[in-house]
Every structure is written in C-alpha cells, then in structure tokens.
PDB file of N, CA and C in Angstrom:
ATOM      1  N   UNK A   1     -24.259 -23.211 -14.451  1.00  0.00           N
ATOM      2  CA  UNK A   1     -22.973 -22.672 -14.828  1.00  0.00           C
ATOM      3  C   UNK A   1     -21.880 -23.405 -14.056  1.00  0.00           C
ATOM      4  N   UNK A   2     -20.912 -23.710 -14.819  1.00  0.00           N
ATOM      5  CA  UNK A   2     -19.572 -24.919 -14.304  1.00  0.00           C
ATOM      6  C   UNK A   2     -18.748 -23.615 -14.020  1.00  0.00           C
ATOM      7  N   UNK A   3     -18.518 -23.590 -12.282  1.00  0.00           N
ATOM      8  CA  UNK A   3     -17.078 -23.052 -12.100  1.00  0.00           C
ATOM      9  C   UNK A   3     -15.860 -23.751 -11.735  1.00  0.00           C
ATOM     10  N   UNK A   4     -14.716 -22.853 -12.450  1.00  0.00           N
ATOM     11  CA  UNK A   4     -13.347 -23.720 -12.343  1.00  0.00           C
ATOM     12  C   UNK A   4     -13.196 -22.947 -11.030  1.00  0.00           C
ATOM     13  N   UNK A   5     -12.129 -24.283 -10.039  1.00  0.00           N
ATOM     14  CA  UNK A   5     -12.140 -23.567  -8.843  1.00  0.00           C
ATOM     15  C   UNK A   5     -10.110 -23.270  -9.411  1.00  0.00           C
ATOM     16  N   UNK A   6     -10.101 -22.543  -8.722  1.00  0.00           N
ATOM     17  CA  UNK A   6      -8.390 -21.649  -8.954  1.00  0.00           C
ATOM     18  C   UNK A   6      -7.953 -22.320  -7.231  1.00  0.00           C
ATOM     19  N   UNK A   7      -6.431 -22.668  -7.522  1.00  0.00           N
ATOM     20  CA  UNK A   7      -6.031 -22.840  -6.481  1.00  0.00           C
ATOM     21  C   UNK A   7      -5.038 -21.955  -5.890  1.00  0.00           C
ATOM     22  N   UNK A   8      -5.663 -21.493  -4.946  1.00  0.00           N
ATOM     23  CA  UNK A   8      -4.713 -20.462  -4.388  1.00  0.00           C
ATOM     24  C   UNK A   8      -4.132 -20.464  -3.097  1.00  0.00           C
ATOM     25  N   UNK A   9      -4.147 -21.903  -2.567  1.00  0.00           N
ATOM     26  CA  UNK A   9      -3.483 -21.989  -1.275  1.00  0.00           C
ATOM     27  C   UNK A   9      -1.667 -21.831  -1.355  1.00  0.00           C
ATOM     28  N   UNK A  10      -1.867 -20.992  -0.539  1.00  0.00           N
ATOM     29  CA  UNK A  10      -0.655 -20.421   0.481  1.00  0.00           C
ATOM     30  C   UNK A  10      -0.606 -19.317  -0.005  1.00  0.00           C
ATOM     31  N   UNK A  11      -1.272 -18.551  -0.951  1.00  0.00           N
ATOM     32  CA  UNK A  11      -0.977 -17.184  -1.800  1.00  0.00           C
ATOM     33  C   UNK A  11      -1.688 -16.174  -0.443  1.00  0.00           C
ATOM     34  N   UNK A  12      -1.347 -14.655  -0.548  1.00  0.00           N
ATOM     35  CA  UNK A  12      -2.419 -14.105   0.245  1.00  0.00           C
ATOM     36  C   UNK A  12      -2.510 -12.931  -1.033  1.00  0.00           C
ATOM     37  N   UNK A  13      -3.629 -12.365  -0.260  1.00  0.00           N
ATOM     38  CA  UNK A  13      -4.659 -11.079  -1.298  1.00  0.00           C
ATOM     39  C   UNK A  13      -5.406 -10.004   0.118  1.00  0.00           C
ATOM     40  N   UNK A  14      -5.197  -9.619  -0.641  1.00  0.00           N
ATOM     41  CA  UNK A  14      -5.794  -7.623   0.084  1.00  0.00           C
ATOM     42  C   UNK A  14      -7.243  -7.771  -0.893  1.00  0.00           C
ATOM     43  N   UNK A  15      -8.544  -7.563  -0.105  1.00  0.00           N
ATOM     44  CA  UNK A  15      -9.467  -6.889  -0.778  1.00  0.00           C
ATOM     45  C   UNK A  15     -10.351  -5.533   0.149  1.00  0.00           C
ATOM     46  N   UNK A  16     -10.222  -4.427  -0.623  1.00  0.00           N
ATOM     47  CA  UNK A  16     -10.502  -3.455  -0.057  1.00  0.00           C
ATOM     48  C   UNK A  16     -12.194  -3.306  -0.344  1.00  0.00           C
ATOM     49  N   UNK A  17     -12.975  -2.770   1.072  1.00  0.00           N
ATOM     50  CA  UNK A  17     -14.412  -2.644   0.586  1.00  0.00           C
ATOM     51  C   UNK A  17     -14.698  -3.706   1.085  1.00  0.00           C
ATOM     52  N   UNK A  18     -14.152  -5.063   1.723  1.00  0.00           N
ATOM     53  CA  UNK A  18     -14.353  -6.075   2.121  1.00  0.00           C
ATOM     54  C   UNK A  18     -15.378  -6.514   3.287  1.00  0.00           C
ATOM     55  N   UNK A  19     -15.812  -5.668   3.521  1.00  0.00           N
ATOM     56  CA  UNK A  19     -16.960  -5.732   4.996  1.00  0.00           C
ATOM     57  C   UNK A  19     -18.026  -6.411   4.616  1.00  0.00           C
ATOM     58  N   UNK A  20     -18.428  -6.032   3.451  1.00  0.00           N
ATOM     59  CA  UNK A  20     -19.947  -6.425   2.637  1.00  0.00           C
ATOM     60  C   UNK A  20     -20.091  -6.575   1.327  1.00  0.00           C
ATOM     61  N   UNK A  21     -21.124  -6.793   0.883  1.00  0.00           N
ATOM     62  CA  UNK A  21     -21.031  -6.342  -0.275  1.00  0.00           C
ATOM     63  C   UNK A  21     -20.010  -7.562  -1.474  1.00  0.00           C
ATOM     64  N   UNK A  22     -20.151  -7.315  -2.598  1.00  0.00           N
ATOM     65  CA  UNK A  22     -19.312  -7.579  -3.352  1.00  0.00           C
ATOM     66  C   UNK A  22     -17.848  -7.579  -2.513  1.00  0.00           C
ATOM     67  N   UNK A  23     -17.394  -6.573  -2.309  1.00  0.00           N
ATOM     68  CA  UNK A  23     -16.157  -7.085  -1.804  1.00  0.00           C
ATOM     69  C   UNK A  23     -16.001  -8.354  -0.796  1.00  0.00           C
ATOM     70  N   UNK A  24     -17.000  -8.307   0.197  1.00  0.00           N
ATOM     71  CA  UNK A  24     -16.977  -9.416   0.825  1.00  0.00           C
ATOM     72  C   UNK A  24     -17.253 -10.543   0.141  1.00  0.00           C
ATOM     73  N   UNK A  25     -17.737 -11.061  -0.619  1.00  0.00           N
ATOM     74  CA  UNK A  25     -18.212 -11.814  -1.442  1.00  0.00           C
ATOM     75  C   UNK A  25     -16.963 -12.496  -1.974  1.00  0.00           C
ATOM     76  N   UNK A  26     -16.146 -11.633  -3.248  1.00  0.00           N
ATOM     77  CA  UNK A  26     -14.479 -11.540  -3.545  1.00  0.00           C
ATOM     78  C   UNK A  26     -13.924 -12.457  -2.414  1.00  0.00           C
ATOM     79  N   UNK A  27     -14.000 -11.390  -1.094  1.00  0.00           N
ATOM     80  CA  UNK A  27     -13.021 -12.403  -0.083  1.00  0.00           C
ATOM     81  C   UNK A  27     -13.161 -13.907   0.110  1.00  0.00           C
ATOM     82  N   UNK A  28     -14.205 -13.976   0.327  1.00  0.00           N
ATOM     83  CA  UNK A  28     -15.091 -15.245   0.284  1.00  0.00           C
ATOM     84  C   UNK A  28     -14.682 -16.160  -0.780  1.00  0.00           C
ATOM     85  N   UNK A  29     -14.789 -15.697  -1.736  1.00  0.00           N
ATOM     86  CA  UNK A  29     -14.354 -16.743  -3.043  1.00  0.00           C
ATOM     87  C   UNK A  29     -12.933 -17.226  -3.122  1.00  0.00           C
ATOM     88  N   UNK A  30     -11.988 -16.054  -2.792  1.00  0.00           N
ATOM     89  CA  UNK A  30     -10.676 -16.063  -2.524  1.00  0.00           C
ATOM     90  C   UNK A  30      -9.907 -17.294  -1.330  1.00  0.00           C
ATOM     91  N   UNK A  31     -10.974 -16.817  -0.981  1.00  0.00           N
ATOM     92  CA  UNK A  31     -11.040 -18.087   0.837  1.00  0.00           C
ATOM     93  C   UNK A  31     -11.553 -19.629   0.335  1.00  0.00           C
ATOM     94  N   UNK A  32     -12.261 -19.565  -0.261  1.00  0.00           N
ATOM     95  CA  UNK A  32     -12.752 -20.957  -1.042  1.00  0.00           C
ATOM     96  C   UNK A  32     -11.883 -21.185  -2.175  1.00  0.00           C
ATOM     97  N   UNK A  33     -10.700 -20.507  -2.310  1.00  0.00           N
ATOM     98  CA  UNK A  33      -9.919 -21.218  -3.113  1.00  0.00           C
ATOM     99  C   UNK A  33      -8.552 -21.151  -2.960  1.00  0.00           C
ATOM    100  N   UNK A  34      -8.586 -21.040  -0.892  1.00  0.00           N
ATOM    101  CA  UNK A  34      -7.685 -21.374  -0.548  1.00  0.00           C
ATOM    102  C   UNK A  34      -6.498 -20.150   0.001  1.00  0.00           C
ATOM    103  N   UNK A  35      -6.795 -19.148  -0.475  1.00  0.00           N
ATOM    104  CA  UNK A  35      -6.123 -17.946  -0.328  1.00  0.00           C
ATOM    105  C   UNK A  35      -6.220 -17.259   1.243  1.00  0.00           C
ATOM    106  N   UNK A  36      -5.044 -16.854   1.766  1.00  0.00           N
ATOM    107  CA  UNK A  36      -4.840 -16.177   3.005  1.00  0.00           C
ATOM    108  C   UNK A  36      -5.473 -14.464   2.484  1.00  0.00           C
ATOM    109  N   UNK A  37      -6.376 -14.414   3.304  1.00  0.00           N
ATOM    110  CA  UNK A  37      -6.950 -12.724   3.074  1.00  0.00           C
ATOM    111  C   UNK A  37      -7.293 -11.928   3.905  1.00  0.00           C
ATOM    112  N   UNK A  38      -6.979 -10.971   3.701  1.00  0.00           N
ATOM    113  CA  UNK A  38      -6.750  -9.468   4.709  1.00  0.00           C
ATOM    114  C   UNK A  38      -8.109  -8.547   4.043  1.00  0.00           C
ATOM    115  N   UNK A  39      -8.856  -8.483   4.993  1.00  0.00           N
ATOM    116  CA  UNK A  39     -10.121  -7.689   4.566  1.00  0.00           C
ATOM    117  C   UNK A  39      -9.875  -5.820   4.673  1.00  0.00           C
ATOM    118  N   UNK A  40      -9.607  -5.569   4.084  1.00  0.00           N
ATOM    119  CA  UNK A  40      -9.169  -3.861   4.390  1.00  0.00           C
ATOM    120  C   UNK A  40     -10.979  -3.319   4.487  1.00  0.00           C
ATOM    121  N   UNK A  41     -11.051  -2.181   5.138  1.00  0.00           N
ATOM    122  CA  UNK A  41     -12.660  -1.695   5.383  1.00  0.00           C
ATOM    123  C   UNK A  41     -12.746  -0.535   5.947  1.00  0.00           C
ATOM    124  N   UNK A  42     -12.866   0.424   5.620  1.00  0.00           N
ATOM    125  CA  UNK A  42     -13.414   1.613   6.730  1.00  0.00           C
ATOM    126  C   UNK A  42     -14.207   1.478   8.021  1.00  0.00           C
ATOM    127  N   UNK A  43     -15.183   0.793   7.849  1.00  0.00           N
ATOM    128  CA  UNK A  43     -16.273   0.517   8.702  1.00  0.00           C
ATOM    129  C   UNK A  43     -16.000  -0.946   9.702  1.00  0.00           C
ATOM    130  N   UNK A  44     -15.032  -0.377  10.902  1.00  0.00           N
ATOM    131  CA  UNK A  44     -14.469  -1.725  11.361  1.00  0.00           C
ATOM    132  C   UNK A  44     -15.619  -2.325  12.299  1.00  0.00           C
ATOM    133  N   UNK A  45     -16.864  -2.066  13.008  1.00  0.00           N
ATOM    134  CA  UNK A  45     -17.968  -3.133  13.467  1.00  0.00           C
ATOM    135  C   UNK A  45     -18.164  -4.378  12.326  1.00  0.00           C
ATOM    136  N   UNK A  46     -18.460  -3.777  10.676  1.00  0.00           N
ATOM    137  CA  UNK A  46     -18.711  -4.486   9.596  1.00  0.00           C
ATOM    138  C   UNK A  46     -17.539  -5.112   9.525  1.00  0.00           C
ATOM    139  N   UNK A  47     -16.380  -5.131   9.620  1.00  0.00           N
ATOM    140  CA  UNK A  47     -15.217  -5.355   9.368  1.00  0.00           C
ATOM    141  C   UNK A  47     -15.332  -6.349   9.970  1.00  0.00           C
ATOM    142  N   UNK A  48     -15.231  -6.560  11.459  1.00  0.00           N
ATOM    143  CA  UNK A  48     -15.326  -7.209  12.591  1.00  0.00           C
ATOM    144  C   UNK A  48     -16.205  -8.281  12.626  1.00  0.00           C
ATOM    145  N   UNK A  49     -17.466  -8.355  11.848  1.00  0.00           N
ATOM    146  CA  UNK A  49     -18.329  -9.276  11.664  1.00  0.00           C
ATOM    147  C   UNK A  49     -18.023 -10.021  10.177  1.00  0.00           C
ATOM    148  N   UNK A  50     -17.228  -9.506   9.688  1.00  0.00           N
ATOM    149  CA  UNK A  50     -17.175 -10.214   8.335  1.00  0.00           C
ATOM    150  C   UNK A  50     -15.650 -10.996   8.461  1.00  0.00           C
ATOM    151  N   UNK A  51     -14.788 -10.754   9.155  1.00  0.00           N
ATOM    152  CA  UNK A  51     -13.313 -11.487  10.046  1.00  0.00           C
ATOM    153  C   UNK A  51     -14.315 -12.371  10.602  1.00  0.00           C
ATOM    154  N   UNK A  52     -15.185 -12.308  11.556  1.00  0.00           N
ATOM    155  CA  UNK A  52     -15.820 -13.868  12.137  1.00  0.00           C
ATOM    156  C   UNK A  52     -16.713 -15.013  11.312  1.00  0.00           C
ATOM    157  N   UNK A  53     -17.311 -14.122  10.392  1.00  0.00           N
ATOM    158  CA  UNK A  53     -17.955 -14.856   9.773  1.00  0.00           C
ATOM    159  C   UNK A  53     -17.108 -16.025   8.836  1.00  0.00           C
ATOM    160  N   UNK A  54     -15.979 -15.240   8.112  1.00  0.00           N
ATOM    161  CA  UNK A  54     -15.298 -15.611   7.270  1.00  0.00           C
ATOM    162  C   UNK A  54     -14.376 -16.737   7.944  1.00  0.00           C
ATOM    163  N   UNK A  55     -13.850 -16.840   8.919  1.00  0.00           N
ATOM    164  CA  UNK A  55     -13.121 -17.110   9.994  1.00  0.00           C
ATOM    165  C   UNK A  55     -13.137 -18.740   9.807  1.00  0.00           C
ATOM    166  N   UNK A  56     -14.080 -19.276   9.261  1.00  0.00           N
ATOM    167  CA  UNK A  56     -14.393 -20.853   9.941  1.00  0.00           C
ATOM    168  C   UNK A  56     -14.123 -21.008   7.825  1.00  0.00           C
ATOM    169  N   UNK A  57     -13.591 -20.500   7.213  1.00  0.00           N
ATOM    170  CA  UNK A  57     -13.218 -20.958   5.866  1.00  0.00           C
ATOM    171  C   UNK A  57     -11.625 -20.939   5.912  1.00  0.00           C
ATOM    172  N   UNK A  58     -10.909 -20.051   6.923  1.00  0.00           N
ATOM    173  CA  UNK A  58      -9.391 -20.357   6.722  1.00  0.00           C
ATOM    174  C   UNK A  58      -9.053 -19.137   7.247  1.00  0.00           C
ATOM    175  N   UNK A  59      -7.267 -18.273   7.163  1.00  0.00           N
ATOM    176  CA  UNK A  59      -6.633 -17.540   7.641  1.00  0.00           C
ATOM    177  C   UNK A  59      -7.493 -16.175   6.766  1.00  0.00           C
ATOM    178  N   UNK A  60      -7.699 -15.144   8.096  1.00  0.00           N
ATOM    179  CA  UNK A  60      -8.588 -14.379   7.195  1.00  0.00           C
ATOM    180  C   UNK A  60      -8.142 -13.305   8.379  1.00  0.00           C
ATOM    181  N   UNK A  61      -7.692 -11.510   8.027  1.00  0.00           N
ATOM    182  CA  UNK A  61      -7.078 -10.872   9.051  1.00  0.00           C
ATOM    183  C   UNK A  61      -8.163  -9.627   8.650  1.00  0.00           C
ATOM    184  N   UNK A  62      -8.450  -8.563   9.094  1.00  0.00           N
ATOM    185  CA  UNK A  62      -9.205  -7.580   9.499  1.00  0.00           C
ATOM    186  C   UNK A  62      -8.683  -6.623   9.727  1.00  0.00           C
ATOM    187  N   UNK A  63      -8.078  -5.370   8.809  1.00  0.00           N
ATOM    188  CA  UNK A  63      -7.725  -4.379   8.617  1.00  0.00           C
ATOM    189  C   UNK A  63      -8.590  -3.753   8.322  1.00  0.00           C
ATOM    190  N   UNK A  64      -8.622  -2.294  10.006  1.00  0.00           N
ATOM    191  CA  UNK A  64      -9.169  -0.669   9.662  1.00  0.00           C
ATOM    192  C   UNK A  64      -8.057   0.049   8.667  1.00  0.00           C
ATOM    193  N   UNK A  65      -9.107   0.361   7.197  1.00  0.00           N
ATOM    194  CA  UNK A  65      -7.809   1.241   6.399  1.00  0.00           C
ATOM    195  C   UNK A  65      -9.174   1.994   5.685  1.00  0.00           C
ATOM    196  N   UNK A  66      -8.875   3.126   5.667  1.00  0.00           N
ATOM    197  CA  UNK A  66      -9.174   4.438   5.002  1.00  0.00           C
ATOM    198  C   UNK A  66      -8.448   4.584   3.901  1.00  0.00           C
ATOM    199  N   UNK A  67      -8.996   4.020   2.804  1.00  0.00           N
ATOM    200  CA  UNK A  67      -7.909   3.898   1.490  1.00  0.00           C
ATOM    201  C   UNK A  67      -7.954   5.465   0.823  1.00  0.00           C
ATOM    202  N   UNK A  68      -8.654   6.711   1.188  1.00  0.00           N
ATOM    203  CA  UNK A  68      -8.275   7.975   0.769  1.00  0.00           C
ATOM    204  C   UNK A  68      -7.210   8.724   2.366  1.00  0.00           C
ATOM    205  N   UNK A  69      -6.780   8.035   2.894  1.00  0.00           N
ATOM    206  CA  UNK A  69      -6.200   8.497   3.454  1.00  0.00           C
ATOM    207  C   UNK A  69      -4.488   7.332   3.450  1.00  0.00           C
ATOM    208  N   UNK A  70      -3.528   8.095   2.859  1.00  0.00           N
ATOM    209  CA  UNK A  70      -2.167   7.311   2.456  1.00  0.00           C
ATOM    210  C   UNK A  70      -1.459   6.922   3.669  1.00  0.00           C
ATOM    211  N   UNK A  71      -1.966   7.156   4.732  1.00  0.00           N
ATOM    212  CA  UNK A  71      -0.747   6.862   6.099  1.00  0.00           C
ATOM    213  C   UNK A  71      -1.671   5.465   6.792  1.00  0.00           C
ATOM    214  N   UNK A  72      -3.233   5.606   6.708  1.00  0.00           N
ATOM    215  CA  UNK A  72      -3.941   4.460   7.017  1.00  0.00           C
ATOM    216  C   UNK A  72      -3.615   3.052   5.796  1.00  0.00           C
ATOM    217  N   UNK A  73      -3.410   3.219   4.403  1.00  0.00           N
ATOM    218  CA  UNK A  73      -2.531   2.392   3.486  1.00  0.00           C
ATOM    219  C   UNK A  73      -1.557   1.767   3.856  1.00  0.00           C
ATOM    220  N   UNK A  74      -0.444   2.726   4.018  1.00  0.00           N
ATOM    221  CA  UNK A  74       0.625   2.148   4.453  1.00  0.00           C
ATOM    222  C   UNK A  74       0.836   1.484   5.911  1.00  0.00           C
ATOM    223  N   UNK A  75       0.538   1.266   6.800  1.00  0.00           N
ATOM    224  CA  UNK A  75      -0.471   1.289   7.800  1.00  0.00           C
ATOM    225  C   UNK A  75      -0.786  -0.666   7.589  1.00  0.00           C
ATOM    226  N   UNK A  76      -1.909  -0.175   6.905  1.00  0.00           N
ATOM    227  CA  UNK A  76      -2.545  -1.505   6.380  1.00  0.00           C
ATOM    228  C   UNK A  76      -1.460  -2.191   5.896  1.00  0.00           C
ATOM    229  N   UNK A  77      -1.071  -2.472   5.533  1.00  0.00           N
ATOM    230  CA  UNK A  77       0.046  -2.435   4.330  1.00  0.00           C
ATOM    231  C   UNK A  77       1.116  -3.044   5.283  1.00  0.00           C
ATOM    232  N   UNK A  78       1.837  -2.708   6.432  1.00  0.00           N
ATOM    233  CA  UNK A  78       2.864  -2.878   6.722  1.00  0.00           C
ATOM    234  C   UNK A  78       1.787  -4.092   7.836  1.00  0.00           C
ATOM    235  N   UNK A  79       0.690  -3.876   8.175  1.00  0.00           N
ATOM    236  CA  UNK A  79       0.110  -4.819   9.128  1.00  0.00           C
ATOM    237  C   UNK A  79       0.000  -6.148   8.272  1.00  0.00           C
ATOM    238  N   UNK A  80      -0.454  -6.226   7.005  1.00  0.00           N
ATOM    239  CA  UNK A  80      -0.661  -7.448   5.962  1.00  0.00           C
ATOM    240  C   UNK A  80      -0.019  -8.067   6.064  1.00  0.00           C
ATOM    241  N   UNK A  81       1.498  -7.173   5.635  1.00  0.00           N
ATOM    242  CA  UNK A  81       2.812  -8.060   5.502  1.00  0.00           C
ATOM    243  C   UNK A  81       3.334  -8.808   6.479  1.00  0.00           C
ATOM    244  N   UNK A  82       3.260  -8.374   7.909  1.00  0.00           N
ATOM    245  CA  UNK A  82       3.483  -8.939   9.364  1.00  0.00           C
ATOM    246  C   UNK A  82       2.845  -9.622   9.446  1.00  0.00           C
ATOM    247  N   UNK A  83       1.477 -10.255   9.456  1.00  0.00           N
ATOM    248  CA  UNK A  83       0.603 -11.204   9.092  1.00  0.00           C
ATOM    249  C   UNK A  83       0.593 -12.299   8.104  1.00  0.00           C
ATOM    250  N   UNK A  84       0.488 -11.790   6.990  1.00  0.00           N
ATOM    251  CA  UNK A  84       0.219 -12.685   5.914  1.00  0.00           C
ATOM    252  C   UNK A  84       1.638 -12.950   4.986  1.00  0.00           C
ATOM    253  N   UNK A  85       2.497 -12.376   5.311  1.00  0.00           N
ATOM    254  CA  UNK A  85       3.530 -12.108   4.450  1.00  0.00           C
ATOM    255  C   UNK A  85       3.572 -11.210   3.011  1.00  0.00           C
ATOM    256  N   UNK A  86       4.052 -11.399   1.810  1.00  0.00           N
ATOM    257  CA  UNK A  86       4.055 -10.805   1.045  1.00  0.00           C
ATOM    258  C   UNK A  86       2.368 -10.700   0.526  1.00  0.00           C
ATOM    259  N   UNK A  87       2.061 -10.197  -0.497  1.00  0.00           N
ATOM    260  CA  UNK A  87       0.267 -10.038  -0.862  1.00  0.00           C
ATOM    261  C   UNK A  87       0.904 -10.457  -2.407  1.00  0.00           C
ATOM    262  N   UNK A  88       0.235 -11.552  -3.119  1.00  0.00           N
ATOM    263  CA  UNK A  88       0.107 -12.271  -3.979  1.00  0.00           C
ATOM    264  C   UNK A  88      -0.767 -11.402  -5.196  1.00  0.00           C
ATOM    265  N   UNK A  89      -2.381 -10.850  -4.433  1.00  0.00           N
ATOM    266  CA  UNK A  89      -3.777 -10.930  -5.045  1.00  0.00           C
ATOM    267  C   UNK A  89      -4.296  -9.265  -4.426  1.00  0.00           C
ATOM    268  N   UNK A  90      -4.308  -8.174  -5.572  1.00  0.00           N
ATOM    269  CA  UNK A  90      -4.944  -7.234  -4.255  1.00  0.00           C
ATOM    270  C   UNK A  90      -6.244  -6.865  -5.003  1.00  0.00           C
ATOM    271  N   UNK A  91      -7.488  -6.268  -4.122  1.00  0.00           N
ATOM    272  CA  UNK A  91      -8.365  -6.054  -5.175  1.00  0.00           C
ATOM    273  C   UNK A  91      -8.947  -5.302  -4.501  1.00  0.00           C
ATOM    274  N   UNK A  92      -8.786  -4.077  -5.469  1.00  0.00           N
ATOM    275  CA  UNK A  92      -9.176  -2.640  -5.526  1.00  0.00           C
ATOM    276  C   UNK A  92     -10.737  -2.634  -5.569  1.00  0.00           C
ATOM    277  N   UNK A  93     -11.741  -2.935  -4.436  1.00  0.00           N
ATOM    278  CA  UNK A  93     -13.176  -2.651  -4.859  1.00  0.00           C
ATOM    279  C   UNK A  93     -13.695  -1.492  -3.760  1.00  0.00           C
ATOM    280  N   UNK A  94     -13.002  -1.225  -2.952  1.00  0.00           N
ATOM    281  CA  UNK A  94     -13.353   0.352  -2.281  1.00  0.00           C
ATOM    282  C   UNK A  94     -13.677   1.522  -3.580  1.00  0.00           C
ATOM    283  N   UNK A  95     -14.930   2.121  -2.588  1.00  0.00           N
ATOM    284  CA  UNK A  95     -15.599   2.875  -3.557  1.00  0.00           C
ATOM    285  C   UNK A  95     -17.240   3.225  -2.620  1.00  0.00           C
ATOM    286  N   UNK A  96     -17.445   4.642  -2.680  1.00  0.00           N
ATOM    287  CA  UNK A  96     -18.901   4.694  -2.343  1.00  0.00           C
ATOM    288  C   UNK A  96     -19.471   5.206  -2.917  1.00  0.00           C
ATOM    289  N   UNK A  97     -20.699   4.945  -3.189  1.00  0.00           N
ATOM    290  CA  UNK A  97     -21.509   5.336  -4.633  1.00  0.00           C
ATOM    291  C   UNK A  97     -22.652   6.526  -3.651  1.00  0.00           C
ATOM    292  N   UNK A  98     -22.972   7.319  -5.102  1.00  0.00           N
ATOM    293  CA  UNK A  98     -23.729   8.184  -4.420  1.00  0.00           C
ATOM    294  C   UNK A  98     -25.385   7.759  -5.044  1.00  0.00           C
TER     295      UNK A  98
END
C-alpha cells in the first residue's frame, strides 16, 4: 500500500488518548509529517513515556488533561497555546471502552 505523506511542518495538533494506543500511533504519524504535537492523556507515567519516546521525531509536548473534566481542557488548552501556539489539527480519540 502507497502512502501519500501530508506535509505538515510548522502546523501543530492536539491528540487526545495519546499515551498509547491508536492515539499514540495518530501522534506519531502527525510527527512524521512534520507536525508540532501536544499529547493530551489522563494517564501521565504513559504520557511521560510516550513525550520521550516520540521526542527524537520532532517538537512533541505532554499534557495531563482529563477531557471529562472542563477546567483540566481549558487548562490543556491554554498550556498548548503557550507552547505550540495556535492548534492547526485536533483529534478527538479519548475514550474508554468497557
């Protein structure tokens, strides 16, 4: 399978759920195509290991955010922007399955 790569340098993107998983994955791809990304995560040890891992592909920031809780959002949110500047790319993959 031929992938087109998207160029997204200097853009930034929010992906929530970003620790593992598919979301991490997202970030990852986002990062390979150049994009500044802010990992949002509940689970900041996972968080913390997926900021280092990711780390050696480009600008990559590590936000604790509790996306059912609106003050940890905004929160996140106002930390992105101080960081990364405006958010280009956001992607909603927070979610826990039962």
């Amino acid at each position: 399978m031929r992938r087109n790569r998207i160029d997204l340098s200097g853009r930034s993107a929010v992906v929530t759920g970003a620790a593992r998983g598919i979301g991490f994955s997202i970030a990852q791809r986002l990062m390979d195509s150049g994009a500044h990304v802010a990992l949002w995560d509940v689970d900041k040890p996972a968080l913390d290991t997926a900021r280092k891992t990711l780390s050696v592909l480009g600008t990559v920031l590590a936000v604790p955010v509790d996306i059912t809780d609106q003050q940890s959002v905004a929160e996140g949110a106002d930390q992105t922007r101080a960081a990364l500047g405006p958010v280009d790319l956001l992607v909603n993959n927070a979610g826990i399955g039962g």
